[in-house]
Protein backbone atom coordinates (compact mmCIF):
# COMPACT_ATOMS: atom_id res chain seq x y z
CA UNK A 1 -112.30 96.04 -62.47
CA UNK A 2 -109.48 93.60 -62.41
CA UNK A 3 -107.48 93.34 -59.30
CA UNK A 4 -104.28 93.16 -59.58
CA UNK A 5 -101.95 90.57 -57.68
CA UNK A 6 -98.60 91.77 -56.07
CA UNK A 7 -95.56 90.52 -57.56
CA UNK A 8 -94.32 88.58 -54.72
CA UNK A 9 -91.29 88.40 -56.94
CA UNK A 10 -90.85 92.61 -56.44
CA UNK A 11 -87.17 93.12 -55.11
CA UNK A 12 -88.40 95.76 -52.82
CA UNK A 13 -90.68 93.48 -51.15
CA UNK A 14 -88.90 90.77 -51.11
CA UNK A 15 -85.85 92.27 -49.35
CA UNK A 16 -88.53 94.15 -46.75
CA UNK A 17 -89.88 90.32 -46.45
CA UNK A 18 -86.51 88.82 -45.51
CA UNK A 19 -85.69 91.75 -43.32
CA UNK A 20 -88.70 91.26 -41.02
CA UNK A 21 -88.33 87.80 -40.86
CA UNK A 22 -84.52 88.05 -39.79
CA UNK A 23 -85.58 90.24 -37.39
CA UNK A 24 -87.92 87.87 -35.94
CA UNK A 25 -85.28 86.06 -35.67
CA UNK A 26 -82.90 87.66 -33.67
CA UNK A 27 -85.97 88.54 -31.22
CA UNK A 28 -86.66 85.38 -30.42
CA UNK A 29 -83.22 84.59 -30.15
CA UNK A 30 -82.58 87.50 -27.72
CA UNK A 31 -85.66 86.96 -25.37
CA UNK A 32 -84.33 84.51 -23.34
CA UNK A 33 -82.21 86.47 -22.07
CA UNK A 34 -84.80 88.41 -20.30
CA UNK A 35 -85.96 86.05 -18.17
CA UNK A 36 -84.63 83.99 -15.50
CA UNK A 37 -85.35 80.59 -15.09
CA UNK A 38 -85.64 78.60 -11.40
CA UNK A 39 -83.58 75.51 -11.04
CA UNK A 40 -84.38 73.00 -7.62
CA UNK A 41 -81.87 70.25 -6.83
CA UNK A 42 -83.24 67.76 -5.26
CA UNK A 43 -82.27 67.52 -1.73
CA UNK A 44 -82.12 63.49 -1.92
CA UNK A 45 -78.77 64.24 -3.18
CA UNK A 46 -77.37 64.57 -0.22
CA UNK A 47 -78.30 60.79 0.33
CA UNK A 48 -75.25 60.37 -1.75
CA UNK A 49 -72.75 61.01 1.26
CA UNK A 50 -70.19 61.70 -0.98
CA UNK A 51 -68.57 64.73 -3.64
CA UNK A 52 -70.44 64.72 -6.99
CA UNK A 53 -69.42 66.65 -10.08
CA UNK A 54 -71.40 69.02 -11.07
CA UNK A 55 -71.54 67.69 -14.75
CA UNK A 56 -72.75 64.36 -12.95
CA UNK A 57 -75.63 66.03 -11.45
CA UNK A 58 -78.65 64.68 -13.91
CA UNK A 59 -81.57 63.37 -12.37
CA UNK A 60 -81.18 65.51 -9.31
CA UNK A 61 -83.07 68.66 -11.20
CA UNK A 62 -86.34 70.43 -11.67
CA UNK A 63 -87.87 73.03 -12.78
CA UNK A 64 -90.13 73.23 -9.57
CA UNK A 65 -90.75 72.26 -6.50
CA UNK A 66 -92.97 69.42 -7.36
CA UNK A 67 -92.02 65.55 -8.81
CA UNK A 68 -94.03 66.07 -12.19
CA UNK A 69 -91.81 68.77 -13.32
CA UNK A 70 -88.11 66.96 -13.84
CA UNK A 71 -85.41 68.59 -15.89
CA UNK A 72 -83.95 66.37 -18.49
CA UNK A 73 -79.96 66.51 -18.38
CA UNK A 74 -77.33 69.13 -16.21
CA UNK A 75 -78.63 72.81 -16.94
CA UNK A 76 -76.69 75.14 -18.53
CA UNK A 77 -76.95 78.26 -15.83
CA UNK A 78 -77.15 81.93 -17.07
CA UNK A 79 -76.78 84.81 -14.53
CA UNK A 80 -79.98 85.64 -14.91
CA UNK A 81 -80.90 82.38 -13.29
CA UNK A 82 -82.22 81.06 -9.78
CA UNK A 83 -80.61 77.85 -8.19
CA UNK A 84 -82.65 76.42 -5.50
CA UNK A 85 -81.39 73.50 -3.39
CA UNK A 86 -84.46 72.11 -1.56
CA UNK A 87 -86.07 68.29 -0.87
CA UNK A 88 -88.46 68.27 -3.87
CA UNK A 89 -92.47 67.96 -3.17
CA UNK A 90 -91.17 66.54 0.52
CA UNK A 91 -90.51 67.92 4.14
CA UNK A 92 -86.82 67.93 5.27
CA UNK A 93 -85.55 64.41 5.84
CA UNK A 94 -82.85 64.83 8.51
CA UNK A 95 -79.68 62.70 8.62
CA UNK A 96 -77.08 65.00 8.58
CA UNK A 97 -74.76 66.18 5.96
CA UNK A 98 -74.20 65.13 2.49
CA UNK A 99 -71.50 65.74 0.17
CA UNK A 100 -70.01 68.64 -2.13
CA UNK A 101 -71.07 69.39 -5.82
CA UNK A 102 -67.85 69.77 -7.37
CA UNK A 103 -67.35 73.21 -9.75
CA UNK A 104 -64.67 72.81 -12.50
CA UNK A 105 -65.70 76.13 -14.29
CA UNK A 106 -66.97 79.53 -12.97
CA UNK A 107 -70.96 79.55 -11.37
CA UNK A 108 -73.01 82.84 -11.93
CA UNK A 109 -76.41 83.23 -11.19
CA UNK A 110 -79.19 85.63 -9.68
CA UNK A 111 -79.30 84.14 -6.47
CA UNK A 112 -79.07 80.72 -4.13
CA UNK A 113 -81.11 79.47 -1.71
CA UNK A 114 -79.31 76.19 -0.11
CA UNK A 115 -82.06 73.98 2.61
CA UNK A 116 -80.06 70.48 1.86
CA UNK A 117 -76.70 69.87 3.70
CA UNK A 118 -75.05 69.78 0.16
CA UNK A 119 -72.17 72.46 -0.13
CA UNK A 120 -70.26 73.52 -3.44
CA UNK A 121 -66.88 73.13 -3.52
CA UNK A 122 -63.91 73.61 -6.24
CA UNK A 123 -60.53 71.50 -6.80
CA UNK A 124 -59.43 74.23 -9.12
CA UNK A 125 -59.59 78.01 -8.35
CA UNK A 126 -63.62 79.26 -9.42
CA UNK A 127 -65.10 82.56 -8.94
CA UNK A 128 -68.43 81.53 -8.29
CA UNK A 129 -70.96 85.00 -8.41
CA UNK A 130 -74.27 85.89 -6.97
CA UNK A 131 -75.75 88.53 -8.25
CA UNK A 132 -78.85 88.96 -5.88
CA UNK A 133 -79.22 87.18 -2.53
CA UNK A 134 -77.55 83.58 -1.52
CA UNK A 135 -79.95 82.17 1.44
CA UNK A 136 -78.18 79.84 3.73
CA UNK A 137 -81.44 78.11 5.32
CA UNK A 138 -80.20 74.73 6.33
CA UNK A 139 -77.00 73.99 8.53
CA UNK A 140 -74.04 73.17 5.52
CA UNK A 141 -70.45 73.49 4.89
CA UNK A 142 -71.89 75.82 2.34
CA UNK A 143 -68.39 76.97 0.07
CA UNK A 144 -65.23 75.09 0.57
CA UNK A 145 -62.35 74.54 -1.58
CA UNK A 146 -60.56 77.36 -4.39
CA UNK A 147 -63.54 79.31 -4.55
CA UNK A 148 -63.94 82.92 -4.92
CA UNK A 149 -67.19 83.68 -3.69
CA UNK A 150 -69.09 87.05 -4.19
CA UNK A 151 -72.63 87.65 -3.40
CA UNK A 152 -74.44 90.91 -3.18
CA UNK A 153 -76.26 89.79 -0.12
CA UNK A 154 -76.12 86.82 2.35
CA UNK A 155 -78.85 85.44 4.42
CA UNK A 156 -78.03 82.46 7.68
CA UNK A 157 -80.59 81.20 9.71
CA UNK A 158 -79.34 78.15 10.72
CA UNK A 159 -75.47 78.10 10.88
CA UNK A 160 -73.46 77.91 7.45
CA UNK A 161 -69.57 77.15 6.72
CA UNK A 162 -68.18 79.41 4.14
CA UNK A 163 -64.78 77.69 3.98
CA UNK A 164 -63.92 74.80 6.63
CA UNK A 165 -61.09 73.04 8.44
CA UNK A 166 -60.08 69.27 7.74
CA UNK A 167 -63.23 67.15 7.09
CA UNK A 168 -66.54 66.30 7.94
CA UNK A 169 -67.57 62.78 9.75
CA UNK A 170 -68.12 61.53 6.43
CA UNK A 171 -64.04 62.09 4.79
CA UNK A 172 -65.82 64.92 3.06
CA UNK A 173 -63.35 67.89 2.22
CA UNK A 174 -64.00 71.17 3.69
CA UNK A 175 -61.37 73.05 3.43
CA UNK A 176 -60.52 77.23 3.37
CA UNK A 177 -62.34 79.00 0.60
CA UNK A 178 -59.86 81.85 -1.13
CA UNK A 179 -61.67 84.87 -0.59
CA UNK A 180 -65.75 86.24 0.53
CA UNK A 181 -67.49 89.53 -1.03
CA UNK A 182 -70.40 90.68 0.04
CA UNK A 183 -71.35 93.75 -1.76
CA UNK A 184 -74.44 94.68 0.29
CA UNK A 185 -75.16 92.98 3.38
CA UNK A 186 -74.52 89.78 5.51
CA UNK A 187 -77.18 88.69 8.21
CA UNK A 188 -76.26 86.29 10.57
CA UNK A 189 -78.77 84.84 13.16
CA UNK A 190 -78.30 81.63 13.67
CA UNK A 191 -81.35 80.13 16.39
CA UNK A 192 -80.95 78.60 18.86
CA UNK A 193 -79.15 75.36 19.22
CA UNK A 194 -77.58 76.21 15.59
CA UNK A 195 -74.20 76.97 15.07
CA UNK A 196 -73.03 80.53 14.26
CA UNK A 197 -72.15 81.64 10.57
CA UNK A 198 -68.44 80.72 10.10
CA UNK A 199 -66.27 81.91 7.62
CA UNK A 200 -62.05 80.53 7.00
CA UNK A 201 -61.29 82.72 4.08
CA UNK A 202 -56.97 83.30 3.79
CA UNK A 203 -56.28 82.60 0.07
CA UNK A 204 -55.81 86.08 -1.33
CA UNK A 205 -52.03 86.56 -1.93
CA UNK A 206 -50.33 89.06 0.27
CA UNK A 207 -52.99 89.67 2.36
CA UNK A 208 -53.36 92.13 4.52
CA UNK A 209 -55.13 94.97 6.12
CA UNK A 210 -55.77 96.75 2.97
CA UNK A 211 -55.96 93.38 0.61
CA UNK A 212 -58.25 91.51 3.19
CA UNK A 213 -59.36 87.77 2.36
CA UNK A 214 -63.20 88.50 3.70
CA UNK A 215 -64.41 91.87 2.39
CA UNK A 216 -68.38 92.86 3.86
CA UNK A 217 -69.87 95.71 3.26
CA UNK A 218 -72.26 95.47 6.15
CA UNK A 219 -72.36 92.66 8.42
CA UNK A 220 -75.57 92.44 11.20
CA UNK A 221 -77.31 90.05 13.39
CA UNK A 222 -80.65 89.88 14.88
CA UNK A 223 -79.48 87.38 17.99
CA UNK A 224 -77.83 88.37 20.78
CA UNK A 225 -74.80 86.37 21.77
CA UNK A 226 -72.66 83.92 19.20
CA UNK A 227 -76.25 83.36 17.80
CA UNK A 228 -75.53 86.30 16.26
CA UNK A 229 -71.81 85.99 15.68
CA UNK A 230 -69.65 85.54 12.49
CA UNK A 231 -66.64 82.87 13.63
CA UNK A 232 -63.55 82.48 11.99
CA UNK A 233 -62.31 78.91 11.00
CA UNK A 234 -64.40 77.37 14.13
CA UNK A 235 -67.39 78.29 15.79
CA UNK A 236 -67.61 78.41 20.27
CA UNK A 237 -68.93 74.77 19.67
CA UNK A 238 -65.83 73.35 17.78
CA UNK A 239 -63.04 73.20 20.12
CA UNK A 240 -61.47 70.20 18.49
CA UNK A 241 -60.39 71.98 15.37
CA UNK A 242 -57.20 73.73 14.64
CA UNK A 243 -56.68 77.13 13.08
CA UNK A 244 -53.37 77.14 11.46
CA UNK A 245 -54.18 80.39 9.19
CA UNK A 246 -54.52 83.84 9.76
CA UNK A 247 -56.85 85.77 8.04
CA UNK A 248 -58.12 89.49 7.30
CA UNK A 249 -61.71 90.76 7.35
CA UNK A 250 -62.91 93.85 6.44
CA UNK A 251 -66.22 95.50 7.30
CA UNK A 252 -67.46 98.97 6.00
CA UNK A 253 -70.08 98.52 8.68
CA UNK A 254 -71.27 96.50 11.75
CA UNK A 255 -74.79 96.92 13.27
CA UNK A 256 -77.70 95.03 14.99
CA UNK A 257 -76.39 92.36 16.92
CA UNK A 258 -73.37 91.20 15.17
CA UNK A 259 -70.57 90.12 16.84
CA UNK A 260 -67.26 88.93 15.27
CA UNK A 261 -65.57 85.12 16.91
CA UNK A 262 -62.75 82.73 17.24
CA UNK A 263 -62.37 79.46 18.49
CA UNK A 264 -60.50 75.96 17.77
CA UNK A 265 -58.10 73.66 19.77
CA UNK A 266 -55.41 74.26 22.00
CA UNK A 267 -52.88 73.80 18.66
CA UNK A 268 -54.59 76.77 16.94
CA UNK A 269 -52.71 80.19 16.34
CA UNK A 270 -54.40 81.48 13.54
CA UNK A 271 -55.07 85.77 13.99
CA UNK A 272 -58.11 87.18 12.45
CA UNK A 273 -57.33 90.52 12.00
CA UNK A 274 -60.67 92.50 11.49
CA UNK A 275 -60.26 95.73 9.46
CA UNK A 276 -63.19 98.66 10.67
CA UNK A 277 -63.48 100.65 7.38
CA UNK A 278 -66.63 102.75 8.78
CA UNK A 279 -68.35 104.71 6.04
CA UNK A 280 -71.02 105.69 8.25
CA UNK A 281 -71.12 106.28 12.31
CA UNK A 282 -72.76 103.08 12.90
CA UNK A 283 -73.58 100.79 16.34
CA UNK A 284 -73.41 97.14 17.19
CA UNK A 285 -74.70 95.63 20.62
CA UNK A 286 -72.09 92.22 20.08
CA UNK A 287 -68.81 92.25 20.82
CA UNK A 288 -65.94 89.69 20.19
CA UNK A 289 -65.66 86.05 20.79
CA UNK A 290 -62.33 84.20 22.12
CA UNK A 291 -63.58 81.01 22.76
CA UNK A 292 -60.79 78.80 22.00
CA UNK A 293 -58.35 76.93 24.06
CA UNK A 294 -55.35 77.73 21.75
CA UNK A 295 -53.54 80.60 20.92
CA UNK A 296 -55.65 81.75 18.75
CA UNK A 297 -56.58 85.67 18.74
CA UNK A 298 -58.75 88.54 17.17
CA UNK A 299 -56.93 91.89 16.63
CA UNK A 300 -58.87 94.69 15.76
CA UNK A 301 -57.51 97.58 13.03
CA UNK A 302 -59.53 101.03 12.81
CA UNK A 303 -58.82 102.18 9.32
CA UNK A 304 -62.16 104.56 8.19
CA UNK A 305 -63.47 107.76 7.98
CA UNK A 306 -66.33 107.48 10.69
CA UNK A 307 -66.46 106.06 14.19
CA UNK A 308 -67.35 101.98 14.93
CA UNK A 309 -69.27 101.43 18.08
CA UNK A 310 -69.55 97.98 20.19
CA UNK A 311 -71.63 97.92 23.32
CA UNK A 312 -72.02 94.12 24.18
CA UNK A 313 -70.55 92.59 27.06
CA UNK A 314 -68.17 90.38 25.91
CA UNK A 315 -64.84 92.38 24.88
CA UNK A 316 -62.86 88.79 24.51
CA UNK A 317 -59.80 89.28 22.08
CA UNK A 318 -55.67 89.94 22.96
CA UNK A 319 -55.03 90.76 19.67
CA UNK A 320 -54.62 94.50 20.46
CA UNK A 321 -55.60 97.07 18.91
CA UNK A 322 -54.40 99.75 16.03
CA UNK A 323 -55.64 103.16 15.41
CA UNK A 324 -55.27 103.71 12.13
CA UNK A 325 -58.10 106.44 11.20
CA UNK A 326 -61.53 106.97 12.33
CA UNK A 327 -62.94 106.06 15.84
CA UNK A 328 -63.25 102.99 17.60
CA UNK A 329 -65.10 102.57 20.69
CA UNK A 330 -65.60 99.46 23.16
CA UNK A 331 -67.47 98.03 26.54
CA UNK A 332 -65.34 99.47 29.45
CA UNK A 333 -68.22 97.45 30.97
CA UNK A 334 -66.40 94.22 30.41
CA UNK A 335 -64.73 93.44 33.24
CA UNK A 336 -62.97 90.61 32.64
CA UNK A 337 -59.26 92.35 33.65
CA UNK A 338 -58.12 90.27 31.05
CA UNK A 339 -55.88 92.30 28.62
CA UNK A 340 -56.49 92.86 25.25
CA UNK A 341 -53.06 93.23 23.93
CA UNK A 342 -51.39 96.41 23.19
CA UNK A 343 -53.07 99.56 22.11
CA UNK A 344 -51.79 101.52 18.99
CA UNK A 345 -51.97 104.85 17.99
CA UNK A 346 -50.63 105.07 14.31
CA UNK A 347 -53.12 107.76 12.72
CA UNK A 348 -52.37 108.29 9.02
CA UNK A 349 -52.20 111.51 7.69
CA UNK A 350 -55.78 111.02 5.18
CA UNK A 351 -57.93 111.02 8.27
CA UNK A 352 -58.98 113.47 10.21
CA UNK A 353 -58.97 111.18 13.66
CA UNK A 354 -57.56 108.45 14.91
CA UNK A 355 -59.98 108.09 18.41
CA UNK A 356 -60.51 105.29 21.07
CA UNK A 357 -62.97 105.36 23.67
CA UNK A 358 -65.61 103.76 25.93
CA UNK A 359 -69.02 102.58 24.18
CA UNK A 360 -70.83 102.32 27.48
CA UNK A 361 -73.70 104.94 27.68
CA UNK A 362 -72.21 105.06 31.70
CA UNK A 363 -69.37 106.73 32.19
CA UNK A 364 -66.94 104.98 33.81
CA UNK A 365 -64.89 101.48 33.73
CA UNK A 366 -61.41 100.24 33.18
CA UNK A 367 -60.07 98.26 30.08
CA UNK A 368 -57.06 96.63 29.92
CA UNK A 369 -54.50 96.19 27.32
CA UNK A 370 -50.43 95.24 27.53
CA UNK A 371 -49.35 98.65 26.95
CA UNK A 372 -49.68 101.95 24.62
CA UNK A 373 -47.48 102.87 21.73
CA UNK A 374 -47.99 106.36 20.07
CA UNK A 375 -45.55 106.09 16.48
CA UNK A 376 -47.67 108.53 15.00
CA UNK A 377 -50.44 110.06 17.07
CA UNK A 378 -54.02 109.24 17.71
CA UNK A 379 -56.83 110.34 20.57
CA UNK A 380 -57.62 108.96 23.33
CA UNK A 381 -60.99 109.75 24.33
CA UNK A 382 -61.90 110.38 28.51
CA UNK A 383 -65.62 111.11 28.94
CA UNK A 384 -65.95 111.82 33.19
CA UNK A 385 -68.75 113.17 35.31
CA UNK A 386 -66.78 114.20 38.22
CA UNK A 387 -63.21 113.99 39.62
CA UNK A 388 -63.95 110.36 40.79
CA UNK A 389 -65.60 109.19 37.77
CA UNK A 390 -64.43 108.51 34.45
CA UNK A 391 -63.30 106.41 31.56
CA UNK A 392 -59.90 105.09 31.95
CA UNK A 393 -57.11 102.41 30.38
CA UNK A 394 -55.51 99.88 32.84
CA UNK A 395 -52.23 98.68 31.52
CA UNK A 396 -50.83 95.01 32.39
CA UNK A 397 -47.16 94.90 31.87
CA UNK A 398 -45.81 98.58 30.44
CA UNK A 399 -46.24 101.89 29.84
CA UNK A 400 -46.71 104.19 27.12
CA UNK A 401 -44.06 104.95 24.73
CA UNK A 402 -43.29 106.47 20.75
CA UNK A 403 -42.58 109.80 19.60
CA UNK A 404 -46.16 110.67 18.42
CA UNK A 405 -48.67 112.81 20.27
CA UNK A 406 -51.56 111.28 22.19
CA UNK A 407 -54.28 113.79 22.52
CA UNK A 408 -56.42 113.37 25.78
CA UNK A 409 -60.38 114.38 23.87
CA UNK A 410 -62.58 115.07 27.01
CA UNK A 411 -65.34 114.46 24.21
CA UNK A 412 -68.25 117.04 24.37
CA UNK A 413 -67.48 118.88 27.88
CA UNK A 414 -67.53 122.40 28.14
CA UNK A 415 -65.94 125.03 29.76
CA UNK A 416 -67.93 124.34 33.00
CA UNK A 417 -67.44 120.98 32.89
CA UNK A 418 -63.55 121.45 32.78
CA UNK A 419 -64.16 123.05 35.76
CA UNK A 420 -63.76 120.15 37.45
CA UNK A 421 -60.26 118.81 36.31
CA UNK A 422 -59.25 121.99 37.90
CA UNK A 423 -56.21 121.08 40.33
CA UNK A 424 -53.38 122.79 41.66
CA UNK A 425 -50.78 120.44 39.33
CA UNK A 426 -50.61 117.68 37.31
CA UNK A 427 -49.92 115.18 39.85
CA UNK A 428 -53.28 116.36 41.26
CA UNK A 429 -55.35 115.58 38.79
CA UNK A 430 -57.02 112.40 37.77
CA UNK A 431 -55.28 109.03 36.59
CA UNK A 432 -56.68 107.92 32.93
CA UNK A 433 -54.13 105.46 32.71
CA UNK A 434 -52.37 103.30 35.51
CA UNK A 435 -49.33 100.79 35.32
CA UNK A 436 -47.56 99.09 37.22
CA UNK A 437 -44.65 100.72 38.92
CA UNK A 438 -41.08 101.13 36.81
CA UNK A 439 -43.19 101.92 33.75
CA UNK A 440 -43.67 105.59 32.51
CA UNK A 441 -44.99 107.55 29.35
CA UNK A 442 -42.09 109.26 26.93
CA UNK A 443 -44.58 110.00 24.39
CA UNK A 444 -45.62 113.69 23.99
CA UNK A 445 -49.31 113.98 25.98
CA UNK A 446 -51.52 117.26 24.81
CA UNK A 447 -55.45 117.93 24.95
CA UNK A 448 -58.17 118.66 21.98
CA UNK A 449 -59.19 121.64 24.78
CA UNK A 450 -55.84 122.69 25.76
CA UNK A 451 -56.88 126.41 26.87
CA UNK A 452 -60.28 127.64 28.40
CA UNK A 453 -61.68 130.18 30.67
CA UNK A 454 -63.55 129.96 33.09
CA UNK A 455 -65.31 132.74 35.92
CA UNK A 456 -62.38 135.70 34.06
CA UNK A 457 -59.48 133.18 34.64
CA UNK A 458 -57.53 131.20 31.76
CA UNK A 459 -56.70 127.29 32.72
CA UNK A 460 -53.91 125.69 30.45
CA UNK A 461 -53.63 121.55 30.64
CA UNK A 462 -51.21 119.63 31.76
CA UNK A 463 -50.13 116.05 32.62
CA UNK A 464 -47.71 114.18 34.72
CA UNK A 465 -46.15 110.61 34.45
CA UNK A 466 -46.23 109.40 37.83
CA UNK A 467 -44.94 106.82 38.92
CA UNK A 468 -48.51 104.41 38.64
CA UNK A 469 -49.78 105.87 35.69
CA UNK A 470 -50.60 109.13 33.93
CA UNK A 471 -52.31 112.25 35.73
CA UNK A 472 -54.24 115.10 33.92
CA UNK A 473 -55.45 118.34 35.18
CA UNK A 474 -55.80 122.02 34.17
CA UNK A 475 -54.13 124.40 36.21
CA UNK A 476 -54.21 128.27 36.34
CA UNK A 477 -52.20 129.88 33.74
CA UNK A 478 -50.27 132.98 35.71
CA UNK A 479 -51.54 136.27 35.42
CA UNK A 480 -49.16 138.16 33.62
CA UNK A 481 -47.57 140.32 36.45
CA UNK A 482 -46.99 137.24 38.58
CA UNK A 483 -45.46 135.37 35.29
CA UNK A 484 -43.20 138.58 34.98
CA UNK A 485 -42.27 138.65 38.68
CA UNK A 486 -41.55 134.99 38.21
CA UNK A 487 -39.33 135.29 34.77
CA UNK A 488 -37.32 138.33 36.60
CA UNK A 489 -36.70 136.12 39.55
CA UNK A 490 -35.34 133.31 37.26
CA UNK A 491 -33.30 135.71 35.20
CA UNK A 492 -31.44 137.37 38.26
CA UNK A 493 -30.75 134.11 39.61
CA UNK A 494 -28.93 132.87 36.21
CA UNK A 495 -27.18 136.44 36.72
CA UNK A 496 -26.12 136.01 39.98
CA UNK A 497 -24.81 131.77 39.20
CA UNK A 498 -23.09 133.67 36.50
CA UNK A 499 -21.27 136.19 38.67
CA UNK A 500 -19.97 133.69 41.01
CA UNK A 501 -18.51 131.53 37.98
């Protein structure tokens, strides 16, 4: 039998042909797109001492961490891609820092890991985007310059600048960045003899509390001390620089270790403002840094749903403090007697509390601010053990004042436990906050407990604005033939004034 050929000339099979070979096609097109391709700058860049364009970069790249593997040309980076700054097939050389790689266009890419003292830095405003982790191994002004920067997670070991002030030794520019986002979390443990993780973000227009230049999701530390700190502008080890800007952070969460600094020269009187938007009850053992010799400060706004705890032992900032929403609770144990501006008490309507209080698992200690001011309400919480031991507010120069309510919160005592504020009157009772004399409280004073019983008789609370600082006590509410006895006395002696008008 005679076989016969196919007519390769057959329409149908010719079309099918074409069709499978433009799809080819347009696979292999599309599959490099799937993968992610690691890019190493050599670290001898940094030799350089000087800015360098990133277009200018050839020579400097590889596609590993090994001589034998050199990339022809500048690559063209995909966010799907890995940069890698590191000393190529060679141990860290030392020598201190290098220069900036200059950005003209936006940078995004899966992640950055920077061990050279090369930073990036931008003339022109750049978002530059990390999509995974940025590692911050070696001690750089890491970001400088109009650069956005956004990273889903950031990693410092040993000190990194995210924005500076003035220049480096070398005339090298290091100025603010315009704004930080960290989606997930930033880590800051810098070891020992390092400096701390700065950051010098204040570029976002109209910035405020809600439209903060620094936005973390969750900042923690693994160090104790400004090891594990995140400074603003200057680190405790830069006293000769000046912050001129203020700034705005805001965290969703602080844990571990972290603590939150200031510092720079006696010119300095930049504010960092740090915004607590707690999503979650969550705990940090740092505390706050004012290490400067300026005027510098760190105020401190509680504007979330869920309560922010510090429990270090350094409580240094005068910026004051404003209750916005959620709680807010610091060392009493700090001791310093130095005060830390005025407390605020402006709760907003959207949250359910606005509450202050003492972080240390003992109950007891003073802190100090300027003064109170209650424009809209908040709670001030007073844990106690006994009638000569309890949490309480010192204030330096005033008293408390605005129409709102402050609400005393005796936090989780019980009815036998308000036993013991049990006094005869106000003025008997115990002093949560003290002034110094010719200051008073005109705002209106109530209690989250303001009735209990206790043993068949009702207590009501009460407070008195003495003349060196505020009493509270519960006292014994009447029984109702004494109150009677009492209202007919009162009434026949308005009769009687009347009768002898």
């Amino acid at each position: 039998m005679t076989k016969t050929k196919p007519d390769r000339r057959n329409p149908f099979m010719k079309n099918t042909f074409r069709k499978c070979v433009s799809l080819l096609g347009v696979l292999s097109l599309a599959a490099p797109s799937a993968f992610s391709t690691d890019y190493y700058l050599n670290g001898d860049i940094r030799q350089l001492h000087a800015d360098i364009a990133w277009e200018d970069t050839s020579g400097y790249w590889y596609l590993s961490n090994g001589t034998s593997d050199p990339y022809d040309g500048v690559p063209e980076i995909s966010s799907s891609d890995n940069l890698i700054f590191d000393y190529i097939g060679e141990a860290y050389g030392g020598g201190g820092n290098g220069g900036n790689i200059i950005l003209s266009s936006d940078l995004n890419v899966n992640s950055l890991r920077n061990n050279i003292a090369v930073g990036i830095s931008a003339q022109t405003e750049v978002n530059v985007n990390i999509s995974g982790d940025l590692s911050m191994i070696r001690y750089v002004n890491a970001f400088s310059g109009a650069i956005n920067l956004t990273a889903a997670n950031v990693h410092v070991s040993q000190g990194a600048f995210f924005g500076g002030l003035g220049t480096s030794g070398l005339g090298i520019s290091i100025s603010a960045i315009k704004s930080l986002n960290v989606t997930g979390v930033f880590s800051t443990s810098s070891s020992a003899g390092q400096q701390p993780a700065v950051f010098y973000a204040n570029g976002v227009e109209n910035h405020g509390i809600d439209n903060a230049d620094a936005n973390i999701n969750i900042l923690t530390g693994t160090l104790e001390g400004t090891s594990g700190a995140l400074f603003y502008g200057a680190s405790d080890t830069q006293s000769t620089r000046t912050i001129a800007q203020d700034g705005f952070l805001s965290v969703n969460r602080v844990t571990g270790t972290a603590s939150i600094g200031i510092a720079g020269n006696s010119s300095s009187t930049g504010v960092l403002t740090a915004v607590f938007k707690t999503t979650v009850d969550s705990i940090s053992t740092g505390g706050f840094y004012e290490t400067g010799a300026g005027k510098s400060k760190i105020a401190l706004v509680s504007k979330g749903v869920f309560s922010q705890s510090f429990e270090g032992a350094t409580m240094q900032f005068t910026g004051g403090v404003r209750m916005i929403g959620g709680g807010l609770f610091l060392n009493y144990a700090d001791d310093s007697g130095v005060s830390h501006g005025r407390l605020s008490f402006e709760k907003d309507n959207s949250f359910a509390i606005a509450s202050f209080g003492n972080s240390n698992e003992s109950v007891g200690g003073t802190f100090v601010f300027d003064d109170i001011d209650v424009s809209s309400g908040g709670e001030l919480v007073v844990r106690f053990s006994d009638r000569a031991t309890f949490d309480s507010i010192s204030l330096s120069s005033g008293g408390i004042g605005g129409t709102g309510t402050l609400v005393i919160d005796f936090g989780t005592a019980n009815a036998e436990d308000l036993a013991k504020l049990i006094s005869g009157s106000a003025e008997e009772g115990i002093r949560i906050v003290s002034w110094e004399a010719g200051n008073a409280c005109s705002a209106n004073v109530a209690a989250a407990v303001s009735l209990f019983e206790y043993e068949g008789a009702e207590y009501v609370f009460r407070s008195a604005s003495a003349d060196d600082g505020l009493y509270v006590a519960y006292v014994a509410v009447p029984e109702p033939a004494f109150a009677a006895a009492i209202l007919g006395a009162l009434s026949a002696a308005f009769a009687m004034r009347g009768r002898r008008r």
